[in-house]
C-alpha atoms as a PDB file:
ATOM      1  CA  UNK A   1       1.878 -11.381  -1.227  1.00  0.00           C
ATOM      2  CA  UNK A   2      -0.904 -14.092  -0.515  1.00  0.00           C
ATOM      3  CA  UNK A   3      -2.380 -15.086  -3.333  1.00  0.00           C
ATOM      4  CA  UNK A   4      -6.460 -15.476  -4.377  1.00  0.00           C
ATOM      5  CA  UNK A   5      -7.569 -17.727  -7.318  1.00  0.00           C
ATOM      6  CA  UNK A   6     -10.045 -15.263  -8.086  1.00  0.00           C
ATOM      7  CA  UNK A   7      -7.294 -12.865  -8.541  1.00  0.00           C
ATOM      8  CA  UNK A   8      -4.813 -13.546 -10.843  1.00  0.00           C
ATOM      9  CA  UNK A   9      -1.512 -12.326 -10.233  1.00  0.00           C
ATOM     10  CA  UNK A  10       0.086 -10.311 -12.924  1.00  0.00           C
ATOM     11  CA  UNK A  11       3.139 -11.758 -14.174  1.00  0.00           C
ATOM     12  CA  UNK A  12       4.035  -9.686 -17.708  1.00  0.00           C
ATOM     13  CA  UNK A  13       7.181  -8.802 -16.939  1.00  0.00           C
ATOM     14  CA  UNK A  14       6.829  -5.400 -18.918  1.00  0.00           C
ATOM     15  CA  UNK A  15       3.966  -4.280 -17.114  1.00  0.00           C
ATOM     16  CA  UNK A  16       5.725  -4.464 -13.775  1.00  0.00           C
ATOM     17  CA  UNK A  17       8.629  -2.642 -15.377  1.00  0.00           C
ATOM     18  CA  UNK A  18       6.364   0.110 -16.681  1.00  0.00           C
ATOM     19  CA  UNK A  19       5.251   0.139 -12.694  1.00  0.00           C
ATOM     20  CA  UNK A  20       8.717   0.647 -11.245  1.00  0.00           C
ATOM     21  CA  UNK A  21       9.124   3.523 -12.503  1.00  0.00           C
ATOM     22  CA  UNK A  22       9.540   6.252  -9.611  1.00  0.00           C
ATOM     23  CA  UNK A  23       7.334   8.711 -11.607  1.00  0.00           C
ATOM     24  CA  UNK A  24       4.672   6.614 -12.517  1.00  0.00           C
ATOM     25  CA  UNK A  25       4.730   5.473  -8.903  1.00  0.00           C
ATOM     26  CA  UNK A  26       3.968   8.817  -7.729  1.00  0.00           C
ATOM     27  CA  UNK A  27       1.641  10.079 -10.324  1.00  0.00           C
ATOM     28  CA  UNK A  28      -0.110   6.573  -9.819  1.00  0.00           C
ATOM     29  CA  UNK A  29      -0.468   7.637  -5.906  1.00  0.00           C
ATOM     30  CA  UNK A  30      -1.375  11.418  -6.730  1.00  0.00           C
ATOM     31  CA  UNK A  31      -4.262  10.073  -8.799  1.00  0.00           C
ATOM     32  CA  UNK A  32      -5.682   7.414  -6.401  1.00  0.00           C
ATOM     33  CA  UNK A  33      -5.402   9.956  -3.887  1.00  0.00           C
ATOM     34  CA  UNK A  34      -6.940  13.467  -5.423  1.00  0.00           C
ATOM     35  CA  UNK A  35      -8.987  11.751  -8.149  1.00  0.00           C
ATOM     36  CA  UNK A  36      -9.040  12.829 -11.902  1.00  0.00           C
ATOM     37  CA  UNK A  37      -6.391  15.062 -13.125  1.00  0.00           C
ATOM     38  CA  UNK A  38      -4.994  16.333 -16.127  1.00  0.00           C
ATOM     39  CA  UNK A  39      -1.240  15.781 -16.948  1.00  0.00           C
ATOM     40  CA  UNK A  40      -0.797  19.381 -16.836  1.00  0.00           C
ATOM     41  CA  UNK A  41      -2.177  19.403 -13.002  1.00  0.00           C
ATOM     42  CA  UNK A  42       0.129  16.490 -12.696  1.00  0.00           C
ATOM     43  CA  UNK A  43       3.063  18.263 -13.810  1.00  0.00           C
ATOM     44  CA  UNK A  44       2.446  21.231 -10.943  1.00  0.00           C
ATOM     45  CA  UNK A  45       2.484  19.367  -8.684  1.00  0.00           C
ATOM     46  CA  UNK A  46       4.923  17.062  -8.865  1.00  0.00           C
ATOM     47  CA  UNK A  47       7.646  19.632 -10.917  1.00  0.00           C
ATOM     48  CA  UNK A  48       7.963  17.738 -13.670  1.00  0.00           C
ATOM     49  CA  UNK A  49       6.510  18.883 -17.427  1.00  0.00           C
ATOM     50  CA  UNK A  50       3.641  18.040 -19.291  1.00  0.00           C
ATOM     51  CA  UNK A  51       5.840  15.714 -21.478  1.00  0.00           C
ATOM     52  CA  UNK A  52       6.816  14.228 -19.437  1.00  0.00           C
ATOM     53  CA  UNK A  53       3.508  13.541 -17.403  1.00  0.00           C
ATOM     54  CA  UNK A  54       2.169  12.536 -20.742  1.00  0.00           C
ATOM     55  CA  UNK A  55       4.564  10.085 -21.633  1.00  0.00           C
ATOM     56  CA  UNK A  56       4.342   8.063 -18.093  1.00  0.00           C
ATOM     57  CA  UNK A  57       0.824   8.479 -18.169  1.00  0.00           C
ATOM     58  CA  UNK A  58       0.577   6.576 -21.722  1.00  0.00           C
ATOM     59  CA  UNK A  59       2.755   3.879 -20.493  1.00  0.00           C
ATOM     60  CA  UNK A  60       0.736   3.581 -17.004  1.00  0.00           C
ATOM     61  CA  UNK A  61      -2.654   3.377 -19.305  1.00  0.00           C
ATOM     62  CA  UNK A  62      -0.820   0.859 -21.690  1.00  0.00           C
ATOM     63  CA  UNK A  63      -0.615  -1.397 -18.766  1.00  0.00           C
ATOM     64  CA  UNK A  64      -4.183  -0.451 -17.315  1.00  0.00           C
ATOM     65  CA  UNK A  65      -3.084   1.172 -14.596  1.00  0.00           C
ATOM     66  CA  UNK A  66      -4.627   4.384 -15.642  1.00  0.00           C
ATOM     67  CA  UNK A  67      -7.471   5.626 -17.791  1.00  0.00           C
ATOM     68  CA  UNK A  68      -9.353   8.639 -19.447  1.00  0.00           C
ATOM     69  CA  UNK A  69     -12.216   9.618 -17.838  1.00  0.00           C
ATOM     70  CA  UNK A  70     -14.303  12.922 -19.028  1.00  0.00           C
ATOM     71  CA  UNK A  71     -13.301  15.735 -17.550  1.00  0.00           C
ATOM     72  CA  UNK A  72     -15.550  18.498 -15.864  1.00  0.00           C
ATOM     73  CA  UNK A  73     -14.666  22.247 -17.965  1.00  0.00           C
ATOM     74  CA  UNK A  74     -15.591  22.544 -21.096  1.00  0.00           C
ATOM     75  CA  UNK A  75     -11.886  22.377 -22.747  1.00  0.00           C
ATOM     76  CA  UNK A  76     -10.503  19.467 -24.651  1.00  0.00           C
ATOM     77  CA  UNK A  77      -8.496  18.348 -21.867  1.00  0.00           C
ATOM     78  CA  UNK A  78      -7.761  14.455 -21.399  1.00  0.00           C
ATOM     79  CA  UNK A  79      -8.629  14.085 -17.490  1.00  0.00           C
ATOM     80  CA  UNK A  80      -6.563  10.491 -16.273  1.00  0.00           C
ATOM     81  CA  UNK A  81      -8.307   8.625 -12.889  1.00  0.00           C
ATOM     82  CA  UNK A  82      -6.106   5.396 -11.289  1.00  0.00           C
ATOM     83  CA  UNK A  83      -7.920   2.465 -12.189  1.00  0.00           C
ATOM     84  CA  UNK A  84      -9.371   0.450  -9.177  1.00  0.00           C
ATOM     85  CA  UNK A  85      -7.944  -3.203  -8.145  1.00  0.00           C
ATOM     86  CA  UNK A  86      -6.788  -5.414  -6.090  1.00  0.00           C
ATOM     87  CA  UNK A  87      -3.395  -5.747  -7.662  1.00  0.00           C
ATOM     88  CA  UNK A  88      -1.306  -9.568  -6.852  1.00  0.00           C
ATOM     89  CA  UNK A  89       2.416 -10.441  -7.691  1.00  0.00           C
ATOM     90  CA  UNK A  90       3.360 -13.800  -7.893  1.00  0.00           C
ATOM     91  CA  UNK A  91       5.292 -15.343  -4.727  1.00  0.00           C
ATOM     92  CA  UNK A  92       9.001 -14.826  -4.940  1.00  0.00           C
ATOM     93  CA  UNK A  93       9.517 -18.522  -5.097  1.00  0.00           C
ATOM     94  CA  UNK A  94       7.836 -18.192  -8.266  1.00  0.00           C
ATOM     95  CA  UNK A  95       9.339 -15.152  -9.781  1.00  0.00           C
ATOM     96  CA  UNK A  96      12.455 -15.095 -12.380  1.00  0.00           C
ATOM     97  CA  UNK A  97      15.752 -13.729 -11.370  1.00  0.00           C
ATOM     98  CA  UNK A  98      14.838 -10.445 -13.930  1.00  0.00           C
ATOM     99  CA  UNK A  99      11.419 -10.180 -12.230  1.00  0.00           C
ATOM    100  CA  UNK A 100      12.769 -10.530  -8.733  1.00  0.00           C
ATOM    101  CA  UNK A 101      14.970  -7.288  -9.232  1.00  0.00           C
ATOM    102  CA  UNK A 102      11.833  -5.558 -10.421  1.00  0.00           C
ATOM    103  CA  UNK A 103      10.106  -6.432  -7.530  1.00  0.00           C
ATOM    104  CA  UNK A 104      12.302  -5.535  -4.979  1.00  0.00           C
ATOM    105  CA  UNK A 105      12.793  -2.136  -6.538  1.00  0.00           C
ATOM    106  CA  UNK A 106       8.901  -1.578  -6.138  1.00  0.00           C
ATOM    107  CA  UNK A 107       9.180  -3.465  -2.731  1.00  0.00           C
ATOM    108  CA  UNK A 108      11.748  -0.369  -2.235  1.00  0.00           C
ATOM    109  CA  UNK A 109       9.555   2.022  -3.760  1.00  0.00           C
ATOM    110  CA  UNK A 110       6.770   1.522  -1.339  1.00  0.00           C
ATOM    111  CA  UNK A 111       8.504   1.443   1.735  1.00  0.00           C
ATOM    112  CA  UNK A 112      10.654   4.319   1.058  1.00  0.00           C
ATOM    113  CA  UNK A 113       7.070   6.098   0.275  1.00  0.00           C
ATOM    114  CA  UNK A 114       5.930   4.870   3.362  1.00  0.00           C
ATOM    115  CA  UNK A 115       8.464   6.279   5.771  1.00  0.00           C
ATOM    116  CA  UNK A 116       8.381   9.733   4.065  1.00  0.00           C
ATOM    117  CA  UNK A 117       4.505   9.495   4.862  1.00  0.00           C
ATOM    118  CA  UNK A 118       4.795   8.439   8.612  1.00  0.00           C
ATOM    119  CA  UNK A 119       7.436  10.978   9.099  1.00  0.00           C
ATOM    120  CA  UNK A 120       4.624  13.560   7.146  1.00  0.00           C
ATOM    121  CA  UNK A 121       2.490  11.576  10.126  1.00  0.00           C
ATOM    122  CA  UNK A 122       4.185  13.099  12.966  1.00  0.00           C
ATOM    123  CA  UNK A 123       5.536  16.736  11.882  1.00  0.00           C
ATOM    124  CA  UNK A 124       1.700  17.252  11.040  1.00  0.00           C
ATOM    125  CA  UNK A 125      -0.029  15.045  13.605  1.00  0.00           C
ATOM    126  CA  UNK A 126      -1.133  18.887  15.730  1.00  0.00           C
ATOM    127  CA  UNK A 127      -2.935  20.107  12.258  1.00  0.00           C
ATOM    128  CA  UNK A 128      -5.443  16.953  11.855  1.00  0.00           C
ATOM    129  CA  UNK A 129      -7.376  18.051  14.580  1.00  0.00           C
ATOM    130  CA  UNK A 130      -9.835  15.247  15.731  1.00  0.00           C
ATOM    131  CA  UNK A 131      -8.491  13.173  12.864  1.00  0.00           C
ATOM    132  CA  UNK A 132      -4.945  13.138  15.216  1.00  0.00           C
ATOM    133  CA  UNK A 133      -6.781  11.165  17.779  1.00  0.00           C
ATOM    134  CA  UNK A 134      -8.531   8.290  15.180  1.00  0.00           C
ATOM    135  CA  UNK A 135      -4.804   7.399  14.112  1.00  0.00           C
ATOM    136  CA  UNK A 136      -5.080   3.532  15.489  1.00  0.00           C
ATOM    137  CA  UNK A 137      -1.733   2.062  15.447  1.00  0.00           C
ATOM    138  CA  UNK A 138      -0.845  -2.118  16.454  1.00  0.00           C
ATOM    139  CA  UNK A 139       1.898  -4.078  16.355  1.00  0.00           C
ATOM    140  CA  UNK A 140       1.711  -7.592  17.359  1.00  0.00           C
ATOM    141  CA  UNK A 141       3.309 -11.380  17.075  1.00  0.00           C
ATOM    142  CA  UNK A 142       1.207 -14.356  16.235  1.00  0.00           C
ATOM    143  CA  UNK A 143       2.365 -17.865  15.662  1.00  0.00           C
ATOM    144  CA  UNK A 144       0.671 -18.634  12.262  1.00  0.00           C
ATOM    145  CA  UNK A 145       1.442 -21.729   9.789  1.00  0.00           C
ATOM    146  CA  UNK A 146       1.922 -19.996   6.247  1.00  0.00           C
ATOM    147  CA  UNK A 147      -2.030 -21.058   4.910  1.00  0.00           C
ATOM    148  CA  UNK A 148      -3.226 -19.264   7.770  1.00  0.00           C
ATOM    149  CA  UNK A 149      -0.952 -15.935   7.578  1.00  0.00           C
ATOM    150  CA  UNK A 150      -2.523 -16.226   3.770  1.00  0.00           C
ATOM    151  CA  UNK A 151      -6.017 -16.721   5.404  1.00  0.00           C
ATOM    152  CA  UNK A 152      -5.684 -13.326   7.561  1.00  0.00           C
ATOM    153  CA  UNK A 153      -4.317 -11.750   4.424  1.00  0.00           C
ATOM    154  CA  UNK A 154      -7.670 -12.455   2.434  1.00  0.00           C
ATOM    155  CA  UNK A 155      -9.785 -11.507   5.519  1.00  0.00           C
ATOM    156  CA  UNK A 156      -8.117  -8.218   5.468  1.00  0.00           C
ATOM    157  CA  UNK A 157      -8.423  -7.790   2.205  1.00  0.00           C
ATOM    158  CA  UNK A 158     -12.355  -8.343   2.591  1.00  0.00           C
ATOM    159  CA  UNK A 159     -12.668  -5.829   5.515  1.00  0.00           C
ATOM    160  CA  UNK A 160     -11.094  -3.121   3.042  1.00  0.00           C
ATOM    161  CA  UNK A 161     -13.368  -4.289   0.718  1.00  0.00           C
ATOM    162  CA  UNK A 162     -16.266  -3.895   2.703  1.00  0.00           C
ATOM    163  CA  UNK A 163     -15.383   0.053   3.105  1.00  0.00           C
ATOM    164  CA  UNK A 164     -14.847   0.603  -0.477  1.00  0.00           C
ATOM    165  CA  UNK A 165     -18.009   2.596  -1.954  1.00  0.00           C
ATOM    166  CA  UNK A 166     -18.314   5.268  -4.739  1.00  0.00           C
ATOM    167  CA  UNK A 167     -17.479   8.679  -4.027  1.00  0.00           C
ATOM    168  CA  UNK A 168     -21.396   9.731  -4.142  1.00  0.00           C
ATOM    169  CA  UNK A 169     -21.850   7.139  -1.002  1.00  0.00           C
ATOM    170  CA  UNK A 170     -19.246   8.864   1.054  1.00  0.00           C
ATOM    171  CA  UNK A 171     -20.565  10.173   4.090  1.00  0.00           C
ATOM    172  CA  UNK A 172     -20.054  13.804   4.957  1.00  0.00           C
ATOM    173  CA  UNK A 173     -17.147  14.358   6.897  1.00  0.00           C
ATOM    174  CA  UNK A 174     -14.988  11.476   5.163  1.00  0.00           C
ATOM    175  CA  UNK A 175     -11.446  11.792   4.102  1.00  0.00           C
ATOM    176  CA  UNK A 176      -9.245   9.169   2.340  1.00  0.00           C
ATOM    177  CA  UNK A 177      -7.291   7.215   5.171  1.00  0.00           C
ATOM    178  CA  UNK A 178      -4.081   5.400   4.274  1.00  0.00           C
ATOM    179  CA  UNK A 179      -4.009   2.166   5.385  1.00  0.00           C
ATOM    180  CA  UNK A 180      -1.250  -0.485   5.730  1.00  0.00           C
ATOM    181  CA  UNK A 181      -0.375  -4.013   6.495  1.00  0.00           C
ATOM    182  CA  UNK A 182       2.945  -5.793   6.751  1.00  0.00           C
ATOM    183  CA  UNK A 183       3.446  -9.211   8.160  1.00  0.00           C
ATOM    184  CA  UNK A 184       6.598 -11.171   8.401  1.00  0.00           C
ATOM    185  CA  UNK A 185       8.742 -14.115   9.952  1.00  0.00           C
ATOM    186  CA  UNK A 186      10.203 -12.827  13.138  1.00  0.00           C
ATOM    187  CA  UNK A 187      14.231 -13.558  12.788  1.00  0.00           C
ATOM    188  CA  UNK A 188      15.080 -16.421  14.808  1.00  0.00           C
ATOM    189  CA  UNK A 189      17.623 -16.335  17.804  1.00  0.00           C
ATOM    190  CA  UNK A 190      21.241 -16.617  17.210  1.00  0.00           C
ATOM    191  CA  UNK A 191      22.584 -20.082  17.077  1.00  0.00           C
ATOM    192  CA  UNK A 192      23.402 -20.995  20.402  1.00  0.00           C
ATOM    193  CA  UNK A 193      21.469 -18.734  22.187  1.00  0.00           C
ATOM    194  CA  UNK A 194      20.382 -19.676  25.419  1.00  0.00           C
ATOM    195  CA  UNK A 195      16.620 -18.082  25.980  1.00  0.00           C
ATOM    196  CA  UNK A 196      16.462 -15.536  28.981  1.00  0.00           C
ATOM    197  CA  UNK A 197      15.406 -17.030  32.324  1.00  0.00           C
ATOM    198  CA  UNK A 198      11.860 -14.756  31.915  1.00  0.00           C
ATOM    199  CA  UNK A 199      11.536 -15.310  28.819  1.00  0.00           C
ATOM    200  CA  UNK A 200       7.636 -16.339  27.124  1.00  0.00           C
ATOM    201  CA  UNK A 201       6.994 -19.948  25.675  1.00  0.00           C
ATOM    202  CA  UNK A 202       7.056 -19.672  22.188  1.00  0.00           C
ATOM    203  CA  UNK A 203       3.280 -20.210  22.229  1.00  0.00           C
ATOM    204  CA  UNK A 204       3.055 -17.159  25.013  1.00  0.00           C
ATOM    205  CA  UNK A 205       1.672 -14.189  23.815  1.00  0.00           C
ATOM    206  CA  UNK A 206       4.548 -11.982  23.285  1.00  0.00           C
ATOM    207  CA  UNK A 207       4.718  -8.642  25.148  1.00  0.00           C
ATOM    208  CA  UNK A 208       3.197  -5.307  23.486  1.00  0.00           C
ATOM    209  CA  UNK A 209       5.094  -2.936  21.977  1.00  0.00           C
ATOM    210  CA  UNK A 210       2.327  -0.414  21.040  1.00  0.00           C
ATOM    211  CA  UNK A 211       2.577   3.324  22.134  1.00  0.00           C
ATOM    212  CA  UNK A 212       0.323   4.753  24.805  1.00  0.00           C
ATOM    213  CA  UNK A 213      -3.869   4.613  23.531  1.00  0.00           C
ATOM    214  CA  UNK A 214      -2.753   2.108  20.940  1.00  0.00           C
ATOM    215  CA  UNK A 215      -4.081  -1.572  20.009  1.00  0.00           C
ATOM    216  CA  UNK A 216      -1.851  -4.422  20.018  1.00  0.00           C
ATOM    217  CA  UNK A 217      -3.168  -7.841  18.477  1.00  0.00           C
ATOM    218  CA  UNK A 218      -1.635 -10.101  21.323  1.00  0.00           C
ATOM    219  CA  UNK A 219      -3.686  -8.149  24.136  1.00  0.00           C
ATOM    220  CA  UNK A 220      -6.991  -8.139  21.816  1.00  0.00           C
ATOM    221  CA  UNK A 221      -7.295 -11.623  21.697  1.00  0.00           C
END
């Protein structure tokens, strides 16, 4: 991940430990998701018990991940939110042998979370109703040196950051939206490999691979 000055990456190795944990992972999502919830709503609805909820949700506030927040009934109840951030990891170049098997189990984590939520995507697509048709979806090449692949990093970052706004400035009719970005080194040809006859320079746009009513970054430039 691209890193910011202004944001300092986190490097305690027990803290990203304490975050690759499955559990936490998903209770971590539930709550950034739904908002507030108690860690006997947590346990519904992710089958687990409220020990257990409890226990991960200590060890995700130890790490300020999580954090009580007052609840709305009148019961003693201790209501946990996610706690808001732009979290950074330091380069891999830069990471310990221990830290780099941390990281690719969250790496693993996420994308495995991912697929499960595009394949969600499609069985439901017919039950979002308008929402179906304000899925945009791009894929794209660029030819970027690394400081600029970190300098569209950043500006994405800012355009996210530009949408963020408290709950009470929502607009009606707003829903939380998923986004995602992934960007990485196209694999190089085989050695030996003799280009085709048609095909593109290598500073040609390359061909879009987006599906029908799509965007795709070559063709919007």
């Amino acid at each position: 991940m691209a890193q910011d000055p202004g944001r300092p990456a986190m490097t305690e190795l027990a803290a990203l430990k304490a975050l690759a944990q499955p559990r936490r992972q998903q209770i971590l999502e539930r709550l950034t998701l739904h908002g507030p919830a108690t860690s006997a709503i947590l346990a519904r609805a992710l089958g687990l018990n409220t020990g257990a909820t409890s226990y991960h949700l200590r060890e995700l506030a130890r790490y300020g991940f999580v954090e009580e927040t007052d609840g709305e009934t009148p019961r003693r109840e201790r209501w946990w939110r996610a706690v808001p951030g732009d979290r950074r990891f330091p380069p891999r170049s830069r990471q310990s042998p221990e830290m780099r098997l941390v990281m690719d189990e969250l790496n693993h984590q996420a994308y495995a979370a991912d697929l499960d939520l595009f394949e969600w995507l499609q069985r439901e697509s017919d039950a979002l109703g308008d929402w179906a048709d304000a899925f945009p979806y791009s894929r794209g090449t660029m030819r970027l040196t690394r400081d600029e692949l970190a300098e569209f990093f950043e500006e994405y970052i800012a355009l996210l950051d530009r949408y963020k706004r408290p709950d009470e400035l929502t607009p009606p009719g707003a829903r939380s939206v998923l986004t995602r970005l992934l960007a990485f080194p196209a694999p190089d040809a085989p050695a030996g490999e003799a280009p085709a006859p048609d095909a593109p320079a290598p500073d040609a746009p390359a061909p879009s691979h987006g599906v029908p009513g799509t965007t795709d970054e070559t063709d919007a430039s």
